[in-house]
Every structure is written in structure tokens, then in C-alpha cells.
C-alpha atoms as a PDB file:
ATOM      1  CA  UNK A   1     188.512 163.940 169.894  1.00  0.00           C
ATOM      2  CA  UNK A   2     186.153 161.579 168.104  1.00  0.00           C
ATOM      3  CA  UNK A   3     183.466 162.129 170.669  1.00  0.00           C
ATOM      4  CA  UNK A   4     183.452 166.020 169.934  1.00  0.00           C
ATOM      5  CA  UNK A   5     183.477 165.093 166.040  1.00  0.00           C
ATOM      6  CA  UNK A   6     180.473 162.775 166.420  1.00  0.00           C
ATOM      7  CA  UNK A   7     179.141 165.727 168.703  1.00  0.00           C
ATOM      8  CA  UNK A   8     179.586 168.218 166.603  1.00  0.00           C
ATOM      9  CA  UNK A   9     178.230 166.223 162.912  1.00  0.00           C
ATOM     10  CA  UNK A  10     175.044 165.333 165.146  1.00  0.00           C
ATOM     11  CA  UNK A  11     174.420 168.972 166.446  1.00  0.00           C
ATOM     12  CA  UNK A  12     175.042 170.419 162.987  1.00  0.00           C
ATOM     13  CA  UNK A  13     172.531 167.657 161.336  1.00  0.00           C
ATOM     14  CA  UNK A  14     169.725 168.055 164.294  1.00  0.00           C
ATOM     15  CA  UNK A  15     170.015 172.130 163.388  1.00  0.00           C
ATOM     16  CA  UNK A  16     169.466 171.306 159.702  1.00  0.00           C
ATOM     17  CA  UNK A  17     167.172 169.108 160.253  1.00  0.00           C
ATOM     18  CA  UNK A  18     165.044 171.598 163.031  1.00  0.00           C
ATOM     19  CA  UNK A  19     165.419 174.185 160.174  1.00  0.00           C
ATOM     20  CA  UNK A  20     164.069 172.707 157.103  1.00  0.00           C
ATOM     21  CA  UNK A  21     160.930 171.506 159.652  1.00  0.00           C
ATOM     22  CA  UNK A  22     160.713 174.953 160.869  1.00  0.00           C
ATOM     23  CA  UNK A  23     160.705 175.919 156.698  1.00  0.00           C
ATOM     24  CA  UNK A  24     157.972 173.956 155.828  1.00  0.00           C
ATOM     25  CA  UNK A  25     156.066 174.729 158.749  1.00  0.00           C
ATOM     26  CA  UNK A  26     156.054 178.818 157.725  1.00  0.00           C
ATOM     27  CA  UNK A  27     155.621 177.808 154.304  1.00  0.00           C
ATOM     28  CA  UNK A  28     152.452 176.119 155.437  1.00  0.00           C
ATOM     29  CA  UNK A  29     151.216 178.734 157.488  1.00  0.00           C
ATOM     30  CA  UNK A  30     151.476 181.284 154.599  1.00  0.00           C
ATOM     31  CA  UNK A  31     149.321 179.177 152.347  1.00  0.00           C
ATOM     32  CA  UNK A  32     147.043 179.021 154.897  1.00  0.00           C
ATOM     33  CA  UNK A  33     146.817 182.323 155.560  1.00  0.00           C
ATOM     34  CA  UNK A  34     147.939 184.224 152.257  1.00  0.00           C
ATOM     35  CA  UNK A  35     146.694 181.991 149.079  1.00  0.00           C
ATOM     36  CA  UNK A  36     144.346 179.981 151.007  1.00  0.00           C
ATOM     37  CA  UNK A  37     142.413 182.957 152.786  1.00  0.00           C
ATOM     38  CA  UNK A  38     141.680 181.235 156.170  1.00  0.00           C
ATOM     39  CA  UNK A  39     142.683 182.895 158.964  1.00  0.00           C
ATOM     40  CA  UNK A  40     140.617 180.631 160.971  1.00  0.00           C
ATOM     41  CA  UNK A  41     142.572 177.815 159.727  1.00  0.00           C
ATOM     42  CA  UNK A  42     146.067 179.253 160.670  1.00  0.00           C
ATOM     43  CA  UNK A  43     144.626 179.948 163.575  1.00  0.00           C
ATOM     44  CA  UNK A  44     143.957 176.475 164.372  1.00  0.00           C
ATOM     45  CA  UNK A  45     147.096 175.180 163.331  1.00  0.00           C
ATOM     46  CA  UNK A  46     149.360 177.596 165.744  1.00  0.00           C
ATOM     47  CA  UNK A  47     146.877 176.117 168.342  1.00  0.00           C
ATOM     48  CA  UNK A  48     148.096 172.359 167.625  1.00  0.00           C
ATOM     49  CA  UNK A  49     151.694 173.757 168.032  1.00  0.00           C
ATOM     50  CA  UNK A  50     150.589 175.659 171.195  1.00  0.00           C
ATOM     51  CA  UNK A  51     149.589 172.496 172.800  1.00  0.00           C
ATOM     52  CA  UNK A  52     152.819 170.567 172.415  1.00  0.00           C
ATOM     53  CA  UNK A  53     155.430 171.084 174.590  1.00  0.00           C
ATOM     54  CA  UNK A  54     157.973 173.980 174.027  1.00  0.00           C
ATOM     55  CA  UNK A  55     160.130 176.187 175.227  1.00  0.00           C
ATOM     56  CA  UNK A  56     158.950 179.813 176.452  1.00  0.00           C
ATOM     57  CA  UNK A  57     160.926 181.492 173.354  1.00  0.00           C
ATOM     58  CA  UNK A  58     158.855 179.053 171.131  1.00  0.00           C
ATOM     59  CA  UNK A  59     155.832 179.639 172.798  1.00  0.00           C
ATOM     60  CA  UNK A  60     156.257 183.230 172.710  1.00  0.00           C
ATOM     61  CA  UNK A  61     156.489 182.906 168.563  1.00  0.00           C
ATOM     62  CA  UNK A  62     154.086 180.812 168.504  1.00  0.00           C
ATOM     63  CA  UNK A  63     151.532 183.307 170.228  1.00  0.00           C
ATOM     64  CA  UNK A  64     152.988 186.184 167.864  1.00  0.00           C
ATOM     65  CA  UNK A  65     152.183 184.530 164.979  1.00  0.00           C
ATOM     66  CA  UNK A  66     149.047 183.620 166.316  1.00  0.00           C
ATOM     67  CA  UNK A  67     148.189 187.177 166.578  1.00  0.00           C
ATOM     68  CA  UNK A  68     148.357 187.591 163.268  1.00  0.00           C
ATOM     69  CA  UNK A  69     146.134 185.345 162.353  1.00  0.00           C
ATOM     70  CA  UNK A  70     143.699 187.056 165.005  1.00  0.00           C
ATOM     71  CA  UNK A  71     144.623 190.271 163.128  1.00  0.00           C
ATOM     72  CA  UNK A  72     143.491 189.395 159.707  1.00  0.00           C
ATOM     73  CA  UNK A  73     140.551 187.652 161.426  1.00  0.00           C
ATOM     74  CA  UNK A  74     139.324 190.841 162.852  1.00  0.00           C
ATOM     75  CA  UNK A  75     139.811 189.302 166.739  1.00  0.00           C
ATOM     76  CA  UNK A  76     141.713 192.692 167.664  1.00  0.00           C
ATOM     77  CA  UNK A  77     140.260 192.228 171.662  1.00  0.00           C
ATOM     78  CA  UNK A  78     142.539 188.822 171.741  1.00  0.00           C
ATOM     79  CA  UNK A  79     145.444 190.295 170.041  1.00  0.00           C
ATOM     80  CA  UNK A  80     145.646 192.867 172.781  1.00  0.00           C
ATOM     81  CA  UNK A  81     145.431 190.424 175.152  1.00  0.00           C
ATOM     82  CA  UNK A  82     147.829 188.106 173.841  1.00  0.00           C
ATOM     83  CA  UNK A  83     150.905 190.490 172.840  1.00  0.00           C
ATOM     84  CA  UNK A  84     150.010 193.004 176.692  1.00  0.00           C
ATOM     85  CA  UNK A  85     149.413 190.053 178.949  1.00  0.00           C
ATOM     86  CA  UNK A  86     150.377 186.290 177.513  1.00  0.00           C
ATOM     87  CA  UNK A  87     153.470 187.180 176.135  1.00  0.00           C
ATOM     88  CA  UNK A  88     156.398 188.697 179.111  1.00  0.00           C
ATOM     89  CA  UNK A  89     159.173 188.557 177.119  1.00  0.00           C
ATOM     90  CA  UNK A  90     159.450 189.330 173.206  1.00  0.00           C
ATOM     91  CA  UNK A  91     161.528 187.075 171.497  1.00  0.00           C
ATOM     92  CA  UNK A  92     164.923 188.546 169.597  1.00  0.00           C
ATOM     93  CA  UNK A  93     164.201 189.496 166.006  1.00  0.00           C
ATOM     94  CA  UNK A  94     160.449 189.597 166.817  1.00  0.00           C
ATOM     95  CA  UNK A  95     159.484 193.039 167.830  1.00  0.00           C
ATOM     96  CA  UNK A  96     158.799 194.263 164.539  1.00  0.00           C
ATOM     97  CA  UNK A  97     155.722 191.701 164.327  1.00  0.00           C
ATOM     98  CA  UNK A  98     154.779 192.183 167.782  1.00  0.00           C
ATOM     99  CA  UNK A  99     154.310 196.064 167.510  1.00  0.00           C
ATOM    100  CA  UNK A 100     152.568 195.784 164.155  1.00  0.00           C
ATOM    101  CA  UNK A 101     150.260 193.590 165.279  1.00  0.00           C
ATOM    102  CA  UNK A 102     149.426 195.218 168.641  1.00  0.00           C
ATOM    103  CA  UNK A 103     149.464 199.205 167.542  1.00  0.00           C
ATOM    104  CA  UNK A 104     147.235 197.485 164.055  1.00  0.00           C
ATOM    105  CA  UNK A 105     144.992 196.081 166.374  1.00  0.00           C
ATOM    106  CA  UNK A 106     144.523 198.648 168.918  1.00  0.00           C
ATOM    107  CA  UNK A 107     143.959 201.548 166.015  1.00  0.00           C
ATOM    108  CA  UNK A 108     141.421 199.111 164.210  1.00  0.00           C
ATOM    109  CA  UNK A 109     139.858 198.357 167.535  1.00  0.00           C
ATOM    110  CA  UNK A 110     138.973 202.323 168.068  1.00  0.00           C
ATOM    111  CA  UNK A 111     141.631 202.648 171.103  1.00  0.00           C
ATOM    112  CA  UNK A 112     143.746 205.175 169.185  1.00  0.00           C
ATOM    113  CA  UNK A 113     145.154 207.177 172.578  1.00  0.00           C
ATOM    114  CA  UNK A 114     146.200 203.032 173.502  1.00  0.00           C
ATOM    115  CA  UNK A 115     147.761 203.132 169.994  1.00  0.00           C
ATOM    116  CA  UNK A 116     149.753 205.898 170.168  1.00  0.00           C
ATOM    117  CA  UNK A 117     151.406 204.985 173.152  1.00  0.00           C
ATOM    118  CA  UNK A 118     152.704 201.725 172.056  1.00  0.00           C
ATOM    119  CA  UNK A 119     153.569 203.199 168.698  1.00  0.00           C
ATOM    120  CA  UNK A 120     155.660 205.766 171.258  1.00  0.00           C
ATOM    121  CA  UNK A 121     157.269 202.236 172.925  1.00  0.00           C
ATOM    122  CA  UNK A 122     157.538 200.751 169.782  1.00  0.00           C
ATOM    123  CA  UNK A 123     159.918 203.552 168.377  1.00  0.00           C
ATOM    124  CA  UNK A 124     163.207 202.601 169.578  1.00  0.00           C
ATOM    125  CA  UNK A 125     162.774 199.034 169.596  1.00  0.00           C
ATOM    126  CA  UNK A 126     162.172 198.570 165.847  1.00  0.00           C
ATOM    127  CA  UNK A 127     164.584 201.177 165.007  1.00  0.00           C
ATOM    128  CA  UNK A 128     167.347 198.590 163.936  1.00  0.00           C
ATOM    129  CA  UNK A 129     165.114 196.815 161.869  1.00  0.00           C
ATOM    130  CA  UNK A 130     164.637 199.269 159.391  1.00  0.00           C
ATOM    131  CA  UNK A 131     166.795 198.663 157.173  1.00  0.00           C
ATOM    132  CA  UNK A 132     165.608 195.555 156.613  1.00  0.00           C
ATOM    133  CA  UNK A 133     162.945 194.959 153.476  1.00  0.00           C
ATOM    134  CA  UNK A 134     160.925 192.018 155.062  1.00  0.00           C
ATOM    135  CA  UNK A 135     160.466 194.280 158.706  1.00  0.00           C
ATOM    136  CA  UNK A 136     160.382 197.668 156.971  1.00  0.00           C
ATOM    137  CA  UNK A 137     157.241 197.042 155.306  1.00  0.00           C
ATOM    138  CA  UNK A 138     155.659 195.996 159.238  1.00  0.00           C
ATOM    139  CA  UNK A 139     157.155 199.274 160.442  1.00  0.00           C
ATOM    140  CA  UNK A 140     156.196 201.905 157.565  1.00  0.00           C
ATOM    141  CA  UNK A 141     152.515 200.584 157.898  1.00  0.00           C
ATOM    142  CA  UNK A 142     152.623 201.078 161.582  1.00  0.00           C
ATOM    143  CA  UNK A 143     153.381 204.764 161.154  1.00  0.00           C
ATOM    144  CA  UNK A 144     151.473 205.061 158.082  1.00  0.00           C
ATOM    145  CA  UNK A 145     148.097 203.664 160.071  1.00  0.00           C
ATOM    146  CA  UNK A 146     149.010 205.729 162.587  1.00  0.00           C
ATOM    147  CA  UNK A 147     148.568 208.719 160.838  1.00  0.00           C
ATOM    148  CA  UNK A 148     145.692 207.935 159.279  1.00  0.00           C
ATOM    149  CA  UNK A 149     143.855 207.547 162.843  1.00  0.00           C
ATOM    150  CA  UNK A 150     145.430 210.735 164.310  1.00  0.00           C
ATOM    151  CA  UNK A 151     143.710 212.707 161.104  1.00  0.00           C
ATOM    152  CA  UNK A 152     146.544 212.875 158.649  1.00  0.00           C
ATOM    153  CA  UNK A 153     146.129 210.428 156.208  1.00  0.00           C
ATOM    154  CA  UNK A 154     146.054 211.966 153.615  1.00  0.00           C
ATOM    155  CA  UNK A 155     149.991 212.375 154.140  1.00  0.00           C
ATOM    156  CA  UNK A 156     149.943 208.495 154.148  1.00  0.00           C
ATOM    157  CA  UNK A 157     148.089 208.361 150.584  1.00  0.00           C
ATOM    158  CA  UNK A 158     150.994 207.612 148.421  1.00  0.00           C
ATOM    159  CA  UNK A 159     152.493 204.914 150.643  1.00  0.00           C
ATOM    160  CA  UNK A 160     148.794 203.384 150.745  1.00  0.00           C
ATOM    161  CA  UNK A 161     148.853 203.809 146.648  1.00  0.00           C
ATOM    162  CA  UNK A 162     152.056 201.562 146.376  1.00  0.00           C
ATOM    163  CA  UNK A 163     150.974 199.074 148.985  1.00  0.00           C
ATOM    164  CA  UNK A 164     148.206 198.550 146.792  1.00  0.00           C
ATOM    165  CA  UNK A 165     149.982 197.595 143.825  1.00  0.00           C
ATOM    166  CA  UNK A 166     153.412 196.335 145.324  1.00  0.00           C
ATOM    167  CA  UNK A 167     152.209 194.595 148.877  1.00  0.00           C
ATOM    168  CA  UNK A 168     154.037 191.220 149.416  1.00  0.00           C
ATOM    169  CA  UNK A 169     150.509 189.420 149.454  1.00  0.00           C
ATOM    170  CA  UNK A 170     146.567 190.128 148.525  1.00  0.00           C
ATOM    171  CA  UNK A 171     145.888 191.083 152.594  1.00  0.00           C
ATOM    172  CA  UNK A 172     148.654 193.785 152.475  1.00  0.00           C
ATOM    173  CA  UNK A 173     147.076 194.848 148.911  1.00  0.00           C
ATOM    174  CA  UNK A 174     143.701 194.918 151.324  1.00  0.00           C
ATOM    175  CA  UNK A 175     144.784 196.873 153.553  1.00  0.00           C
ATOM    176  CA  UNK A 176     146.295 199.749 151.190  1.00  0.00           C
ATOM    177  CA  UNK A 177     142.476 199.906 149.210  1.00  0.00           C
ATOM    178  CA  UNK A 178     141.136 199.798 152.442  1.00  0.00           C
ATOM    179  CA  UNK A 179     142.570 203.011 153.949  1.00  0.00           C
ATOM    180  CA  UNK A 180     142.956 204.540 150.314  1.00  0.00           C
ATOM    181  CA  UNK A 181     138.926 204.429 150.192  1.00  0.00           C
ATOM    182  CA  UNK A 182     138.781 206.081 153.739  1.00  0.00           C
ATOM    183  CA  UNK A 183     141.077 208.906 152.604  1.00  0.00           C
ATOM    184  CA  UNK A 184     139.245 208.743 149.144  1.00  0.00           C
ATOM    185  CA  UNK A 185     135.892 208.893 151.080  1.00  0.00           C
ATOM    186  CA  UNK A 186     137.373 212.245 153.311  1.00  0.00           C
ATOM    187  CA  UNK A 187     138.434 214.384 150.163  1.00  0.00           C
ATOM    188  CA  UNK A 188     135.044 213.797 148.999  1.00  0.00           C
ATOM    189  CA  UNK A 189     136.366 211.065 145.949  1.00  0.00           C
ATOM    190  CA  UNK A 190     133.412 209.050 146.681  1.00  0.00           C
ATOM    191  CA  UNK A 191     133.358 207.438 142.951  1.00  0.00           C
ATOM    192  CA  UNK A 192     137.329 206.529 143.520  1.00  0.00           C
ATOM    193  CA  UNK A 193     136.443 205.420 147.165  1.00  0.00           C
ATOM    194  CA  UNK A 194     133.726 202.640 146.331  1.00  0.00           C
ATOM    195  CA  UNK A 195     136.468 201.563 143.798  1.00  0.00           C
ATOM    196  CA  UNK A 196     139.187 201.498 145.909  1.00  0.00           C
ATOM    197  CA  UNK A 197     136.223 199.521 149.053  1.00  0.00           C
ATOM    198  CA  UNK A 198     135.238 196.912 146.086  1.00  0.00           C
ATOM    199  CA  UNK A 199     139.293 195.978 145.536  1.00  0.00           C
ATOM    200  CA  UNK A 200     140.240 195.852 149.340  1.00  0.00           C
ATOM    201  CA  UNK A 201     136.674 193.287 149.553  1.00  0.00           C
ATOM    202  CA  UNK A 202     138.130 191.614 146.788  1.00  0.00           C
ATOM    203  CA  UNK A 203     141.996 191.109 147.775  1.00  0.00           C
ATOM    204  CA  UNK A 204     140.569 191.198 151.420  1.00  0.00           C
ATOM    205  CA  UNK A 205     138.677 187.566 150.987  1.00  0.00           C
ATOM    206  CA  UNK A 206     138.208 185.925 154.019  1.00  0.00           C
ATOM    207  CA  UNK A 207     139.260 188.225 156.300  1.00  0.00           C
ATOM    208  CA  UNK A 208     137.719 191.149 158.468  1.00  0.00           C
ATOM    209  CA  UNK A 209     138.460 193.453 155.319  1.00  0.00           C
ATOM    210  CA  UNK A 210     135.747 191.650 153.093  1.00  0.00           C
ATOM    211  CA  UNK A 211     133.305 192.989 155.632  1.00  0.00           C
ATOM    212  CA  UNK A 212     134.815 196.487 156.715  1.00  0.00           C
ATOM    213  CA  UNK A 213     135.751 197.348 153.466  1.00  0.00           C
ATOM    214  CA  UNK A 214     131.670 197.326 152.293  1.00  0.00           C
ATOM    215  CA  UNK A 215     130.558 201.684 151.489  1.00  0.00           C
END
């Protein structure tokens, strides 16, 4: 009985323990990526935990979150290839970041038919994750870029007018002036659209958006 106590204390401490690292390791990754503005930097540092020894669940993540740092980066050829031929299996509680950042990719890469298919795959399999804040926000800009490449975003202008001013970091607030100046620059708003270009350059620092988002 003492043996299964001691068993039990030690498992509990290692999770705790495996946790907290696990913490400060996201924690560091977001500063890289979201306050620091270098995606090449994240990049590099999901490389250093590529190259240790892991499980194929933690690889998997690993190679997810990669891609997301290839996404922001403006890589969209090695995010494809990553999330359609590294990764076989995605890991539980994952598919919401693995569909954004393929069907993202593929859109912003000019393979819309591609994009619309996985969208199509990606349906059902984030459908449970909706009701969820942190996924919901992956999901809703999945459909809303969506639209926007199959020629109706200006359906998607009010969901790009609150990411904007409400996205959970400056890339998200990017990406709403980004597409907000393309459906600015469609209806002809062409004063409104260089505004809306300038912002996502601005909020878009350091990754492919500070280029794209030049009129």
C-alpha cells in the first residue's frame, strides 16, 4: 500500500512538474511570436524541441505549432507540406489549429479549389470545438477567409471589422486590416483601403503581412 502511495505522490508531482514546463514553454513561444514579432525566432525554437527525443503525439504538436510560425512567416509551401505529409495522425484537441493553418495557408498560397476541400474535411472535425472561445476564433476565420477567396467577402466584412479591434494579438488585428483593405479596395473605398493596408503593415510587423499588406 505504501508503494502505490509513493507511486501515486511521484506521478502526480512529475505531471505538475511536466505542466508548469510545458507553461512556460507556450508562454515563451507567444512572446516570441506575438510581442516579440519573430516568427523566425519561434521557428527556431520548435526546431530545438524537434530535435530532442519525443514521442510521435509530441512531435506531431510540435510540427503544428511549427506551422504557425511558417504561417505568419509567409512559408505557406512548408505548411502544406508539413500538416498533408509530416504529420499522419492529428493529435486530440488539435484539429482546430491544424485546419486553420492548412486551409490559411493554402487560400494565401493561391490554391483556393485545394482550400475548399480541406475546409469541406475540416467541417465535421472542428464542429465540437465551437463552442469553445480560444478555438472559435481559429474556426470563424477559417470560414470567414474562405469566403473572402470564393468572392464573398464582403459578407465577411463585419467579422473582419471586430477582428480588427478585438483580435487576441496584433497578427490577428493584421489579418482583419488586411482583408478589410481587400474588401475596401473591391467596393471601390480606396481612401479607407490604404488606411485599413497602413494598420495591417503596422500590427503586421515582422511578418508576411508587413509586406502583403503594401497598396
Amino acid at each position: 500500500m505504501e508503494i502505490i502511495i509513493v507511486f501515486i505522490i511521484t506521478y502526480v508531482i512529475y505531471i505538475f512538474i511536466r505542466r508548469a514546463k510545458l507553461q512556460r514553454q507556450t508562454d515563451k513561444f507567444n512572446k516570441l511570436l506575438y510581442v516579440d514579432k519573430s516568427p523566425g525566432k519561434y521557428i527556431a525554437e520548435v526546431d530545438k524541441l524537434l530535435r530532442k527525443l519525443q514521442s510521435d503525439t509530441e512531435r506531431n504538436i510540435n510540427l503544428i505549432q511549427k506551422t504557425t510560425g511558417l504561417l505568419y512567416a509567409g512559408r505557406f509551401e512548408e505548411v502544406i507540406n508539413i500538416l498533408t505529409v509530416d504529420i499522419k495522425k492529428i493529435p486530440p484537441n488539435w484539429q482546430p489549429i491544424y485546419y486553420h493553418n492548412l486551409v490559411l495557408s493554402l487560400y494565401l498560397n493561391g490554391e483556393t479549389e485545394k482550400g475548399n476541400e480541406y475546409l469541406n474535411e475540416a467541417k465535421e472535425a472542428v464542429k465540437r470545438y465551437e463552442k469553445f472561445d480560444f478555438y472559435k476564433s481559429a474556426i470563424d476565420m477559417m470560414y470567414a477567409v474562405s469566403d473572402y477567396y470564393n468572392g464573398n467577402g464582403e459578407s465577411q466584412k463585419q467579422f473582419f471589422e471586430k477582428l480588427s479591434s478585438e483580435g487576441r494579438n496584433d497578427y490577428r488585428i493584421a489579418f482583419g486590416y488586411y482583408f478589410l483593405g481587400k474588401i475596401n479596395e473591391i467596393e471601390s473605398n480606396h481612401v479607407e483601403s490604404e488606411l485599413c493596408f497602413n494598420k495591417s503593415k503596422l500590427y503586421g510587423k515582422g511578418s508576411f503581412l508587413e509586406n502583403l499588406s503594401v497598396n
